[in-house]
PDB file of N, CA and C in Angstrom:
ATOM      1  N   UNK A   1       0.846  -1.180   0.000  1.00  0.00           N
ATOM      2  CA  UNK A   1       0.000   0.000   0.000  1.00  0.00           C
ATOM      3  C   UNK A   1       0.887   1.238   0.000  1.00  0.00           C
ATOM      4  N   UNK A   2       0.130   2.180  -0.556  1.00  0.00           N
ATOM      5  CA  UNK A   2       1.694   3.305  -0.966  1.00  0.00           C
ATOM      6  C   UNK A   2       1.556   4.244   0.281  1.00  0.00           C
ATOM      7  N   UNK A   3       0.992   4.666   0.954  1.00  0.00           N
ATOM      8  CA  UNK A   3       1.154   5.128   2.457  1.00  0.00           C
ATOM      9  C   UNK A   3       2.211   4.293   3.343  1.00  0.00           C
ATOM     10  N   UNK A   4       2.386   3.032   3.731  1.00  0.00           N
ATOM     11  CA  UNK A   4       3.369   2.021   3.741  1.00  0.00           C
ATOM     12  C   UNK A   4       4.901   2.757   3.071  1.00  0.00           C
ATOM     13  N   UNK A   5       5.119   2.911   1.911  1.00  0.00           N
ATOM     14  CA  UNK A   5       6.252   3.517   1.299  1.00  0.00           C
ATOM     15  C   UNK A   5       6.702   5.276   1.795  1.00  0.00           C
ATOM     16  N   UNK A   6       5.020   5.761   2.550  1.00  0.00           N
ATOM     17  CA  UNK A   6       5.649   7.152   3.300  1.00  0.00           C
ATOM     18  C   UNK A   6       5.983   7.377   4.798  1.00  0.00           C
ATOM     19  N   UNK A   7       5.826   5.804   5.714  1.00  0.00           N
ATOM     20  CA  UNK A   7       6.078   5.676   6.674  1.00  0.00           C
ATOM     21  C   UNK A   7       4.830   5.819   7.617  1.00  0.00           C
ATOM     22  N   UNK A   8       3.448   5.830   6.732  1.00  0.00           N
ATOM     23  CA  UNK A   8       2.200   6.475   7.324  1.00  0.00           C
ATOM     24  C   UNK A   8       1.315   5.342   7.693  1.00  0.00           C
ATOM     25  N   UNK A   9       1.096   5.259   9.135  1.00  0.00           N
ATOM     26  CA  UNK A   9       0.107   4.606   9.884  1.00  0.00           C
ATOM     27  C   UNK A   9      -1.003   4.864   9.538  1.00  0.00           C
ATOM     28  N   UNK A  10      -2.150   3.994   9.115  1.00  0.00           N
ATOM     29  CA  UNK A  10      -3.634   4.311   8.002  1.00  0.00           C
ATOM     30  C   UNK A  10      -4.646   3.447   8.436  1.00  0.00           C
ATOM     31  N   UNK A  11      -5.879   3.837   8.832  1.00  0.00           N
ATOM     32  CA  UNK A  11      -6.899   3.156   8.861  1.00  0.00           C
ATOM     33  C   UNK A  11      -7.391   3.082   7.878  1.00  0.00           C
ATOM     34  N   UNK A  12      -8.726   2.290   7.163  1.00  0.00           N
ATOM     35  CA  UNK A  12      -9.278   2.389   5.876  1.00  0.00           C
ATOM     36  C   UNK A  12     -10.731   1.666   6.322  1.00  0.00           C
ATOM     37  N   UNK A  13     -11.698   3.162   5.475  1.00  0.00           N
ATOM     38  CA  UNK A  13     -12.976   3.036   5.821  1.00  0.00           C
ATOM     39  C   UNK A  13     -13.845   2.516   4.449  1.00  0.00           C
ATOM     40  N   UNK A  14     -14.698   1.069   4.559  1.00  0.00           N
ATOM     41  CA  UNK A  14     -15.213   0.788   3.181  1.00  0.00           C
ATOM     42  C   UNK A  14     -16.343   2.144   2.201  1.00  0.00           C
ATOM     43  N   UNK A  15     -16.863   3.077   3.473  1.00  0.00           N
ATOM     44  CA  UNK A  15     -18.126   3.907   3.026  1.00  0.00           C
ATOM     45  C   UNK A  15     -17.971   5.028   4.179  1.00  0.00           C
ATOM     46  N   UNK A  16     -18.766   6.008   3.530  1.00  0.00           N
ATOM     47  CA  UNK A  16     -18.828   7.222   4.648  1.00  0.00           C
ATOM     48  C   UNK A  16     -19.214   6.802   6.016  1.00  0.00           C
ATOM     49  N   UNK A  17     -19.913   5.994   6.364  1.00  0.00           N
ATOM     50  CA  UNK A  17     -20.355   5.587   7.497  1.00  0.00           C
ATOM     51  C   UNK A  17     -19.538   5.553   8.452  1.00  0.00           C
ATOM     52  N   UNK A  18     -18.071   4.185   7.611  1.00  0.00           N
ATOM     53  CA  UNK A  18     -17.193   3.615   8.758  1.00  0.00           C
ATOM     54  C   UNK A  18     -16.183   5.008   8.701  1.00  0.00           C
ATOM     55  N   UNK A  19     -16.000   6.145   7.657  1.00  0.00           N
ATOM     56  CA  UNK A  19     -15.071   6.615   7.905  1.00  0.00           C
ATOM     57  C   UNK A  19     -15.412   7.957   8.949  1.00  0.00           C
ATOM     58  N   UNK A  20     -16.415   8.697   9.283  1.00  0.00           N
ATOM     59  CA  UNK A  20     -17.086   9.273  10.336  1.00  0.00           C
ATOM     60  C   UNK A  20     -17.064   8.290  11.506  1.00  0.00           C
ATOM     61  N   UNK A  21     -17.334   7.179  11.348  1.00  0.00           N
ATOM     62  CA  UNK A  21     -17.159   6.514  12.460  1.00  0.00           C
ATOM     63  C   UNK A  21     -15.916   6.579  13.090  1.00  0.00           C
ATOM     64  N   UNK A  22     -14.923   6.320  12.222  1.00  0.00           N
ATOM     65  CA  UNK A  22     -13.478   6.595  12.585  1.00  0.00           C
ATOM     66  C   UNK A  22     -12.774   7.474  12.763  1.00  0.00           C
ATOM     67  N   UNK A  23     -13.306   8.356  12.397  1.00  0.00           N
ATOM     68  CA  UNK A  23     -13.003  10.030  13.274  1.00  0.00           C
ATOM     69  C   UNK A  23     -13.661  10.379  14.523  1.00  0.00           C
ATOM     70  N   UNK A  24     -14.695   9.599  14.921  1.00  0.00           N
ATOM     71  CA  UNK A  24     -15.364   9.867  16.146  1.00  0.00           C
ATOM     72  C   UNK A  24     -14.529   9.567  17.018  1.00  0.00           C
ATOM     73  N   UNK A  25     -14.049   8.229  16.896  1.00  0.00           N
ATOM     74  CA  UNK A  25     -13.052   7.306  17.922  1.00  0.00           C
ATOM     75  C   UNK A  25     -11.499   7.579  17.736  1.00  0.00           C
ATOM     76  N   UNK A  26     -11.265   8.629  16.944  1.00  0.00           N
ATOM     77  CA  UNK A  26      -9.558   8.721  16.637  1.00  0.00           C
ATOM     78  C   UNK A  26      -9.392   9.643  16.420  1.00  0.00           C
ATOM     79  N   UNK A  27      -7.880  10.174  16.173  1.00  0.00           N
ATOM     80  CA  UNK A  27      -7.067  11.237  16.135  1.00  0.00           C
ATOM     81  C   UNK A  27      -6.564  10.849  14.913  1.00  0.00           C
ATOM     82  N   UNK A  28      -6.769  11.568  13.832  1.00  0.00           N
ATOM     83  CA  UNK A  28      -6.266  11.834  12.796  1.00  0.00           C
ATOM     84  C   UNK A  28      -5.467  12.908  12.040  1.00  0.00           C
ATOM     85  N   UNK A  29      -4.127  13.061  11.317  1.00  0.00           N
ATOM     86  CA  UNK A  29      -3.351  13.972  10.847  1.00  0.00           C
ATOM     87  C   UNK A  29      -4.064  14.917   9.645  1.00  0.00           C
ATOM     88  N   UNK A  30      -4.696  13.678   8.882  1.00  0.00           N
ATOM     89  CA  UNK A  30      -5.302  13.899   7.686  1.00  0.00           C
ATOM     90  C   UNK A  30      -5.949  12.837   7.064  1.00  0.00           C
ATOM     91  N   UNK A  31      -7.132  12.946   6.050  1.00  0.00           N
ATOM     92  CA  UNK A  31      -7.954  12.213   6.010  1.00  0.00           C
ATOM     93  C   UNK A  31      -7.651  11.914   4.596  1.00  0.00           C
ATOM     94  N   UNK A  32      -7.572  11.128   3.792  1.00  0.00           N
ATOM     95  CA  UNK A  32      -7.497  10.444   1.827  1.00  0.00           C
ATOM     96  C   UNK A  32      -9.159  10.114   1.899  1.00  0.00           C
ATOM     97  N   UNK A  33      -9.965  11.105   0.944  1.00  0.00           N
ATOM     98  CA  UNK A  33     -11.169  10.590   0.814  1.00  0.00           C
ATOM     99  C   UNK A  33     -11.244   9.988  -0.651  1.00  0.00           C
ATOM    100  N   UNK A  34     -12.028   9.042  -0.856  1.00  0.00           N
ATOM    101  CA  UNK A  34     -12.207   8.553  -2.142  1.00  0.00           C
ATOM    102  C   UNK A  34     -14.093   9.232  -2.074  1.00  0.00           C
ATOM    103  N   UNK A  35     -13.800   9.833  -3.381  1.00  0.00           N
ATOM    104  CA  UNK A  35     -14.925  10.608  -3.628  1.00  0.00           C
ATOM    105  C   UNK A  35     -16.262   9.856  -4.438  1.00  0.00           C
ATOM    106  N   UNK A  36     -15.953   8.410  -4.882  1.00  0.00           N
ATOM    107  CA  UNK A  36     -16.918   7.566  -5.250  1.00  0.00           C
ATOM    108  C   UNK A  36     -17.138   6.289  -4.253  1.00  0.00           C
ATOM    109  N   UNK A  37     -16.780   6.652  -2.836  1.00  0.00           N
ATOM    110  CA  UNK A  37     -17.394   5.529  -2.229  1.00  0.00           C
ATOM    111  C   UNK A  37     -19.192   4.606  -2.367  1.00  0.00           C
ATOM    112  N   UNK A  38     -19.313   3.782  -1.987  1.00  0.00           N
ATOM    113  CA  UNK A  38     -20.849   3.480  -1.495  1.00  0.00           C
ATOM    114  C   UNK A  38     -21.481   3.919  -0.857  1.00  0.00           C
ATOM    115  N   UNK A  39     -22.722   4.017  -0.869  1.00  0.00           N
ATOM    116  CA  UNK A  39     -23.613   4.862   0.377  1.00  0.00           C
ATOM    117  C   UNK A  39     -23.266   6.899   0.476  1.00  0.00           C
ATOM    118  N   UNK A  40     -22.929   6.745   1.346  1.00  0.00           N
ATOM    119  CA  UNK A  40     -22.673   8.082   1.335  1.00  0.00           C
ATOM    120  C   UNK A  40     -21.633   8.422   0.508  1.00  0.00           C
ATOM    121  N   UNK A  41     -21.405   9.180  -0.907  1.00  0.00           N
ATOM    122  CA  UNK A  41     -19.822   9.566  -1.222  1.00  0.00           C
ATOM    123  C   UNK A  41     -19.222  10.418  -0.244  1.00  0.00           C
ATOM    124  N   UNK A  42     -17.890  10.990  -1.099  1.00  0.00           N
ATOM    125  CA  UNK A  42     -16.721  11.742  -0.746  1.00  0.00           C
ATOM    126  C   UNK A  42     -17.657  13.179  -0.569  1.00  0.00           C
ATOM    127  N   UNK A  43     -18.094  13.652  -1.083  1.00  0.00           N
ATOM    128  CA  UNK A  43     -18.472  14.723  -1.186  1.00  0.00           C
ATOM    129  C   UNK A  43     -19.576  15.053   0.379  1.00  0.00           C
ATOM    130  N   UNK A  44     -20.606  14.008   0.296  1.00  0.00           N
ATOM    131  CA  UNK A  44     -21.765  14.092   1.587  1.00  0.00           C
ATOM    132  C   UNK A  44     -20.501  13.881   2.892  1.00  0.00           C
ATOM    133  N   UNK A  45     -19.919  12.965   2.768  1.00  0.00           N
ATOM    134  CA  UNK A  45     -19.057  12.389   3.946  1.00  0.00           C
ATOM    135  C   UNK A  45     -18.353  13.431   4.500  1.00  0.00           C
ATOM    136  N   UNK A  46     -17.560  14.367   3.457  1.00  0.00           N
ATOM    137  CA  UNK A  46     -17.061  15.926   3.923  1.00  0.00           C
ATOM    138  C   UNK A  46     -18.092  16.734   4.403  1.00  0.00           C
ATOM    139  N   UNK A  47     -18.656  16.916   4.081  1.00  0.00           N
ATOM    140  CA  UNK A  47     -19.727  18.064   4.262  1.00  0.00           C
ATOM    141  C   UNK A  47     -20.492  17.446   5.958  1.00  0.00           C
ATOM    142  N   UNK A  48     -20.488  16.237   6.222  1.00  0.00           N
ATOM    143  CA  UNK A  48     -20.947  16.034   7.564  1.00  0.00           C
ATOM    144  C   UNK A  48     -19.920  15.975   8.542  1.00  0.00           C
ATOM    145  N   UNK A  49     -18.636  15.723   7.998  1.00  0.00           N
ATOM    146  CA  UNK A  49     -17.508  16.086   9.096  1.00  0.00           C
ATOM    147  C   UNK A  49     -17.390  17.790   9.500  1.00  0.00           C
ATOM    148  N   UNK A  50     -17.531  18.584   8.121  1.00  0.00           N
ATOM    149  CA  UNK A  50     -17.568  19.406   8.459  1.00  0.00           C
ATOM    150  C   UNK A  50     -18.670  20.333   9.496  1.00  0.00           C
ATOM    151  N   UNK A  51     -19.776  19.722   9.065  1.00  0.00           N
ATOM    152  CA  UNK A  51     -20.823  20.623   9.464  1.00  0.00           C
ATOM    153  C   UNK A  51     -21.524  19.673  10.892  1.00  0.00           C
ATOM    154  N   UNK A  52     -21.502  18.345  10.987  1.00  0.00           N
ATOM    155  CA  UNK A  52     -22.001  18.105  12.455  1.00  0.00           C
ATOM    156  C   UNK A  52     -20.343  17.733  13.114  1.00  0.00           C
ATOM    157  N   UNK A  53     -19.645  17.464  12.396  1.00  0.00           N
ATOM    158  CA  UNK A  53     -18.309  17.442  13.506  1.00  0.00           C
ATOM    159  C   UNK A  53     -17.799  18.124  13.920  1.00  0.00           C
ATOM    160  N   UNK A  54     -17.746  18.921  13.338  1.00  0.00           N
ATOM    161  CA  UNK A  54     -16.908  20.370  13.067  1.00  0.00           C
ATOM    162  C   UNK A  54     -15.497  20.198  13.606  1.00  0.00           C
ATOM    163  N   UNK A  55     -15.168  19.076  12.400  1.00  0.00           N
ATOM    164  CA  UNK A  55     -13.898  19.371  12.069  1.00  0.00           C
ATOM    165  C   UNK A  55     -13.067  19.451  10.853  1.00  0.00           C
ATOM    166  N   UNK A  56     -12.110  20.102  11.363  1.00  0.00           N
ATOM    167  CA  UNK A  56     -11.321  20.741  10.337  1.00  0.00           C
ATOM    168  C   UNK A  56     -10.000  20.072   9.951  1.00  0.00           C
ATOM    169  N   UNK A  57      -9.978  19.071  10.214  1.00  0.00           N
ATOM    170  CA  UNK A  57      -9.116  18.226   9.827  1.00  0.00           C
ATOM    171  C   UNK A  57      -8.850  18.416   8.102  1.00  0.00           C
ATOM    172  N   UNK A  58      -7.517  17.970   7.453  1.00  0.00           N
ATOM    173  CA  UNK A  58      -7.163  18.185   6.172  1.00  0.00           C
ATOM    174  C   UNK A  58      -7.782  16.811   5.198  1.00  0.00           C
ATOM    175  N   UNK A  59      -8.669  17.671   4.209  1.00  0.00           N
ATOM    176  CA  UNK A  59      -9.530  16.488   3.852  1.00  0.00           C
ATOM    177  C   UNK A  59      -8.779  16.236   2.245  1.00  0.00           C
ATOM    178  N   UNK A  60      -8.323  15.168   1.672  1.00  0.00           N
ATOM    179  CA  UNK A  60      -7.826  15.148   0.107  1.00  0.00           C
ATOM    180  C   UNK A  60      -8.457  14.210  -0.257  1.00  0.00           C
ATOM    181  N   UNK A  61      -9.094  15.032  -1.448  1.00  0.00           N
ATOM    182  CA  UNK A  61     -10.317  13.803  -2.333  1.00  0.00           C
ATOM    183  C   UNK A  61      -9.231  13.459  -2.791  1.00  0.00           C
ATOM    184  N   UNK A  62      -9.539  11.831  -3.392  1.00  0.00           N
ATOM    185  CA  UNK A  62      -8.675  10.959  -4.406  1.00  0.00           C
ATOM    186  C   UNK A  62     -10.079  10.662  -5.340  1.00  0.00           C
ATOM    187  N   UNK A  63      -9.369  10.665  -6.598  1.00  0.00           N
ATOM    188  CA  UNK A  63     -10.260  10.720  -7.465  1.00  0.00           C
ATOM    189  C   UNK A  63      -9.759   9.938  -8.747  1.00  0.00           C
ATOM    190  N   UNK A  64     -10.179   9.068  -9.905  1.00  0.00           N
ATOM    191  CA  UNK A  64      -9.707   8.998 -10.829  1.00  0.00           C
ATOM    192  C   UNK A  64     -10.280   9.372 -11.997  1.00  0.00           C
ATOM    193  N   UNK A  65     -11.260  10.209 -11.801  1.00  0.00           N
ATOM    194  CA  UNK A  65     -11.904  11.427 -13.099  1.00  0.00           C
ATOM    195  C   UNK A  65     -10.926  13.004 -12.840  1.00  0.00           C
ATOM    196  N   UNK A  66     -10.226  12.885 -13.544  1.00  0.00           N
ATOM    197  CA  UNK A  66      -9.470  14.774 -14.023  1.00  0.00           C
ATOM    198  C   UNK A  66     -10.233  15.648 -13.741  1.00  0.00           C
ATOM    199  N   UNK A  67     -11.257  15.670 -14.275  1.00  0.00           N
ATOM    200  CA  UNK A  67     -12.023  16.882 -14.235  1.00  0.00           C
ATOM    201  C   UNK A  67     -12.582  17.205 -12.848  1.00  0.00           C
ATOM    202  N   UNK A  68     -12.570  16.475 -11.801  1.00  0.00           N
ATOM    203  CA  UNK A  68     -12.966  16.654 -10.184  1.00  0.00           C
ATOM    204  C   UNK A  68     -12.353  18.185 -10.145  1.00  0.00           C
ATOM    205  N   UNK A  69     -11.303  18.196 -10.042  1.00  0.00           N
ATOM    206  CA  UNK A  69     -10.721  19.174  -9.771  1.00  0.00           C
ATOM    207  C   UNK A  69     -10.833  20.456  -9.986  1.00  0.00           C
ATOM    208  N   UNK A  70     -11.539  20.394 -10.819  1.00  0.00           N
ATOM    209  CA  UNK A  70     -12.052  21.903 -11.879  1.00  0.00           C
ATOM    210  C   UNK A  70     -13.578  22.392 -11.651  1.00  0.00           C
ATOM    211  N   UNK A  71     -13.856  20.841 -11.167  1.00  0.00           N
ATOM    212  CA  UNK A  71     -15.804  20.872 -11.003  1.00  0.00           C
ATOM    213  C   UNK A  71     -16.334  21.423  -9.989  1.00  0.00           C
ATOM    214  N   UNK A  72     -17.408  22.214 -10.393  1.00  0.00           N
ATOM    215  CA  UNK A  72     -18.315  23.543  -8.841  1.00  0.00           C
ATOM    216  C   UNK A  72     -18.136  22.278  -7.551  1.00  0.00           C
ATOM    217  N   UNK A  73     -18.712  21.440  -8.221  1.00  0.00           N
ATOM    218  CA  UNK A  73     -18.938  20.156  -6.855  1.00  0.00           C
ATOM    219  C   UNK A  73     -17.507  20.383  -5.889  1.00  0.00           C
ATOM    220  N   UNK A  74     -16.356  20.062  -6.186  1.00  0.00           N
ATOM    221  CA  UNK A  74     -15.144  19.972  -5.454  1.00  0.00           C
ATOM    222  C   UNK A  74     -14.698  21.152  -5.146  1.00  0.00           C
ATOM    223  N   UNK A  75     -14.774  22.757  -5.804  1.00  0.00           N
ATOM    224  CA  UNK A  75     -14.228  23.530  -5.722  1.00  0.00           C
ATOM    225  C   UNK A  75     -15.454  24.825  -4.307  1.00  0.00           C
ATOM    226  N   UNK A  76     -16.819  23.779  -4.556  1.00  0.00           N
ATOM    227  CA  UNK A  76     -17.455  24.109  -3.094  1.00  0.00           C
ATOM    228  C   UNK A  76     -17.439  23.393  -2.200  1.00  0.00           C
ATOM    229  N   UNK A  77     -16.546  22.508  -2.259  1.00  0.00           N
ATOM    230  CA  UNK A  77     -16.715  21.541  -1.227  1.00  0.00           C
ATOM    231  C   UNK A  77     -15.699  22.457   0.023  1.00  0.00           C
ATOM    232  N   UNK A  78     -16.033  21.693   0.815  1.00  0.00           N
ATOM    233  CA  UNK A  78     -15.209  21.727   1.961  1.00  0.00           C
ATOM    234  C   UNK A  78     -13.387  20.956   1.927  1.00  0.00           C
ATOM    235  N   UNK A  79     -13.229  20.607   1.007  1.00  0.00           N
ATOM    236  CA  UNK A  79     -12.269  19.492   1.063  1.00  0.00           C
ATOM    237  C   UNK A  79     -10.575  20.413   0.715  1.00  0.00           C
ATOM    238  N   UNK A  80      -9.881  20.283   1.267  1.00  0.00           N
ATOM    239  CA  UNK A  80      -8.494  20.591   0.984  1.00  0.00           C
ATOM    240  C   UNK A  80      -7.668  20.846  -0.312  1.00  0.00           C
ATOM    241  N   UNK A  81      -7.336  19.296  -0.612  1.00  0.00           N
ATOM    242  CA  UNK A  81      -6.891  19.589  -1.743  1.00  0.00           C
ATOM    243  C   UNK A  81      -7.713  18.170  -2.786  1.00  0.00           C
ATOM    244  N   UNK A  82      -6.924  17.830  -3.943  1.00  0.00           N
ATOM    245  CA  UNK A  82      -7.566  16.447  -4.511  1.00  0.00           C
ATOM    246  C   UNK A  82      -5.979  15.976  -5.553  1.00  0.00           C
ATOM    247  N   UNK A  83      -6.125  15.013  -5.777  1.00  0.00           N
ATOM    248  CA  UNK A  83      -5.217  14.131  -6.417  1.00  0.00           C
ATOM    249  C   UNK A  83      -5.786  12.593  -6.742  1.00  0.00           C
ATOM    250  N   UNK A  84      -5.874  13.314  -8.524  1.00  0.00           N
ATOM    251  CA  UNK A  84      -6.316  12.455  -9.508  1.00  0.00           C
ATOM    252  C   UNK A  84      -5.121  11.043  -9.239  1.00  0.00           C
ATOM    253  N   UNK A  85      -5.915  10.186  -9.262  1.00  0.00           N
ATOM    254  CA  UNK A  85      -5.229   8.438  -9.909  1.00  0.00           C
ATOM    255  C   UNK A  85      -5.209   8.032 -11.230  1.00  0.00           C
ATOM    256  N   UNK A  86      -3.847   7.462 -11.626  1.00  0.00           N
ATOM    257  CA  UNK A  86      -2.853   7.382 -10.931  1.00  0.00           C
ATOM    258  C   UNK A  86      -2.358   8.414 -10.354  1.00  0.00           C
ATOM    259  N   UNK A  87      -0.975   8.109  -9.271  1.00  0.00           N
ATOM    260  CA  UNK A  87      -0.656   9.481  -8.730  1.00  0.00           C
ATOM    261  C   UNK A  87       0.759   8.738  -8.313  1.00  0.00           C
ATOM    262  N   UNK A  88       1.926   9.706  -8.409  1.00  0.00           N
ATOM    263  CA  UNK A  88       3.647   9.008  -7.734  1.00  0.00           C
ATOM    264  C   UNK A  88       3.079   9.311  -6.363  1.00  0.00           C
ATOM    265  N   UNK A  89       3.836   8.200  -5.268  1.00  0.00           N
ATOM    266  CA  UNK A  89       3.785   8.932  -3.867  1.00  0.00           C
ATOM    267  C   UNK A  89       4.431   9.932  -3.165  1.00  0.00           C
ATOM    268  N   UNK A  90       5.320  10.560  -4.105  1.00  0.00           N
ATOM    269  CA  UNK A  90       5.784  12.140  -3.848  1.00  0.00           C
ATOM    270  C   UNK A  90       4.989  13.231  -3.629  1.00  0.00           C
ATOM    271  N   UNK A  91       4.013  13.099  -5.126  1.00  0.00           N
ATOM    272  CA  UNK A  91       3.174  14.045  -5.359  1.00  0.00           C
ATOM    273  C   UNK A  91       1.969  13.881  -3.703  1.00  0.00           C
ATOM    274  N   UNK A  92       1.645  12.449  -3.460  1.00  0.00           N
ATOM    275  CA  UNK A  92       0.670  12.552  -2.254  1.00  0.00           C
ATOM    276  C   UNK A  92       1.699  13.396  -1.146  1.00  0.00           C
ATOM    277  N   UNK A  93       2.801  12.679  -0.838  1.00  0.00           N
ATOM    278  CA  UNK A  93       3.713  13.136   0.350  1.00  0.00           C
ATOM    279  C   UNK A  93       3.837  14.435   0.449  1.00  0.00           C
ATOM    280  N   UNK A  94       4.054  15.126  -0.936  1.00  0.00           N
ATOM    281  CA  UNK A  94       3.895  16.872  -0.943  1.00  0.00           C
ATOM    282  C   UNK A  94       2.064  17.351  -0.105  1.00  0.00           C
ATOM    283  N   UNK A  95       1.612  16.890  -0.686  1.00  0.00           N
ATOM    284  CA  UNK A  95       0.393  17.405  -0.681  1.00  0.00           C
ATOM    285  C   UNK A  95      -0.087  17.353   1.177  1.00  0.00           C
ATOM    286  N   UNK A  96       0.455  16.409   1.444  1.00  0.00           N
ATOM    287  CA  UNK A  96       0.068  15.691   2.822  1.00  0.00           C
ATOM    288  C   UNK A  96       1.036  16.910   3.852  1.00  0.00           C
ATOM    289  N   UNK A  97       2.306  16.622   3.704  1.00  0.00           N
ATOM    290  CA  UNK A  97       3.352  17.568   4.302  1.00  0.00           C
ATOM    291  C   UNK A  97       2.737  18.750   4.395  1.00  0.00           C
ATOM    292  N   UNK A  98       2.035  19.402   3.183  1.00  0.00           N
ATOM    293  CA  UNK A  98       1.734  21.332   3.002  1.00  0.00           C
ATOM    294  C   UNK A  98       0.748  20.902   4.207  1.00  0.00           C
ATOM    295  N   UNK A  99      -0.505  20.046   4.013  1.00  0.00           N
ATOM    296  CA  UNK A  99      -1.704  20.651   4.716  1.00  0.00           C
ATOM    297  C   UNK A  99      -1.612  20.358   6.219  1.00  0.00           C
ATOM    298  N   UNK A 100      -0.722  19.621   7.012  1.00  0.00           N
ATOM    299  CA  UNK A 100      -0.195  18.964   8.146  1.00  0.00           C
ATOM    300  C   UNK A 100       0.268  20.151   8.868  1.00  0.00           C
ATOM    301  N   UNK A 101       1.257  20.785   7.814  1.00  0.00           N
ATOM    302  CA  UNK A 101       1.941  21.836   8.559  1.00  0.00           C
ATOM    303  C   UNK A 101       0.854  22.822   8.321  1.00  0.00           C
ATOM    304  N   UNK A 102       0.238  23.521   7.299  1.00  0.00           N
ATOM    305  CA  UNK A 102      -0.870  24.686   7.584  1.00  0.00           C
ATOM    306  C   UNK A 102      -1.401  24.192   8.676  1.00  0.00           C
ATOM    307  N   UNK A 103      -2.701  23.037   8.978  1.00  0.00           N
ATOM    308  CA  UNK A 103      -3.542  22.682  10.147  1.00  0.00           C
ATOM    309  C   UNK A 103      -2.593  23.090  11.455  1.00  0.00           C
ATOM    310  N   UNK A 104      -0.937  22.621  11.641  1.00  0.00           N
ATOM    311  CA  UNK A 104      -0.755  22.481  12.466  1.00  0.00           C
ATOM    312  C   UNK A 104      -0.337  24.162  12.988  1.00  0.00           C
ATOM    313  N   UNK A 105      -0.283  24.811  11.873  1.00  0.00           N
ATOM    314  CA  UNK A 105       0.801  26.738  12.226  1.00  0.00           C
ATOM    315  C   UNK A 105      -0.974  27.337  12.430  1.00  0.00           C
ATOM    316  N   UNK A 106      -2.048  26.711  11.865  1.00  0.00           N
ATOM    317  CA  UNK A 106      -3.319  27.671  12.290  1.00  0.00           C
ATOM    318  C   UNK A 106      -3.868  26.981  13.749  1.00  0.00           C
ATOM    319  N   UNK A 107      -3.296  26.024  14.026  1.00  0.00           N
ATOM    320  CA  UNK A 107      -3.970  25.211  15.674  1.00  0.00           C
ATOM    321  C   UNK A 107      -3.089  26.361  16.449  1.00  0.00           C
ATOM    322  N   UNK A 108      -1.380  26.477  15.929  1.00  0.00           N
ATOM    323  CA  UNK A 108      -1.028  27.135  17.100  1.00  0.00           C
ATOM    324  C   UNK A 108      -1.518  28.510  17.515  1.00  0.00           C
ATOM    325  N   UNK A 109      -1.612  29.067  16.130  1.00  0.00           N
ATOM    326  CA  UNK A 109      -2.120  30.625  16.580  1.00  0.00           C
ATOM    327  C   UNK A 109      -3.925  30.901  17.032  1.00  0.00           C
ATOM    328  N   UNK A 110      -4.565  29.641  17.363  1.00  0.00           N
ATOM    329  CA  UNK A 110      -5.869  29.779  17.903  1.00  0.00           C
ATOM    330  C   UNK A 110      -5.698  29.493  19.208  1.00  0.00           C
ATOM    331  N   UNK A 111      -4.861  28.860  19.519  1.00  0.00           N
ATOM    332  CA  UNK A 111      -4.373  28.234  20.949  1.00  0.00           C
ATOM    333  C   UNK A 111      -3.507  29.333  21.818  1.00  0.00           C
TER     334      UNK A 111
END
């Protein structure tokens, strides 16, 4: 698994359900959403972390349609950043590193 190759400890949720579930019960750095899950997608699943969890955790759709990225849907979403599949695990490791350290330089100056 390519998280494995960045040294990154990972839970994995089959549907929005288990992955809200798994933010209830855990501490998370950052979240890899796949935006075509079952049941609830990527898109509803953000939007209820955001709005009954209220959290702000760093959310990155994974996607393997291009055009996500460009689309009203993703660009109102609540979600961080996105990274189309395929993808090198550099490009995730960049992406992961930026939003880790923003979350973590805006926790300090609220604190």
């Amino acid at each position: 698994f390519m998280l494995k190759k960045l040294d990154a400890v990972a839970d994995s949720a089959m549907n929005g359900d288990e992955a809200i579930e798994l933010l209830v019960r855990n501490d998370y750095d950052v979240v890899l959403m796949d935006l075509h899950m079952p049941g609830m997608d990527g898109f509803a699943t953000t939007e209820y972390i955001r709005s009954q969890l209220h959290n702000n955790i760093p959310i990155i759709a994974v996607t393997a349609d291009i055009f996500v990225s460009e689309s009203a849907e993703y660009l109102n979403s609540e979600m961080n950043a996105c990274i189309c599949k395929p993808f090198e695990p550099h490009h995730l490791e960049e992406i992961i590193v930026n939003l880790v350290k923003v979350e973590t330089l805006a926790s300090k100056k609220a604190g």
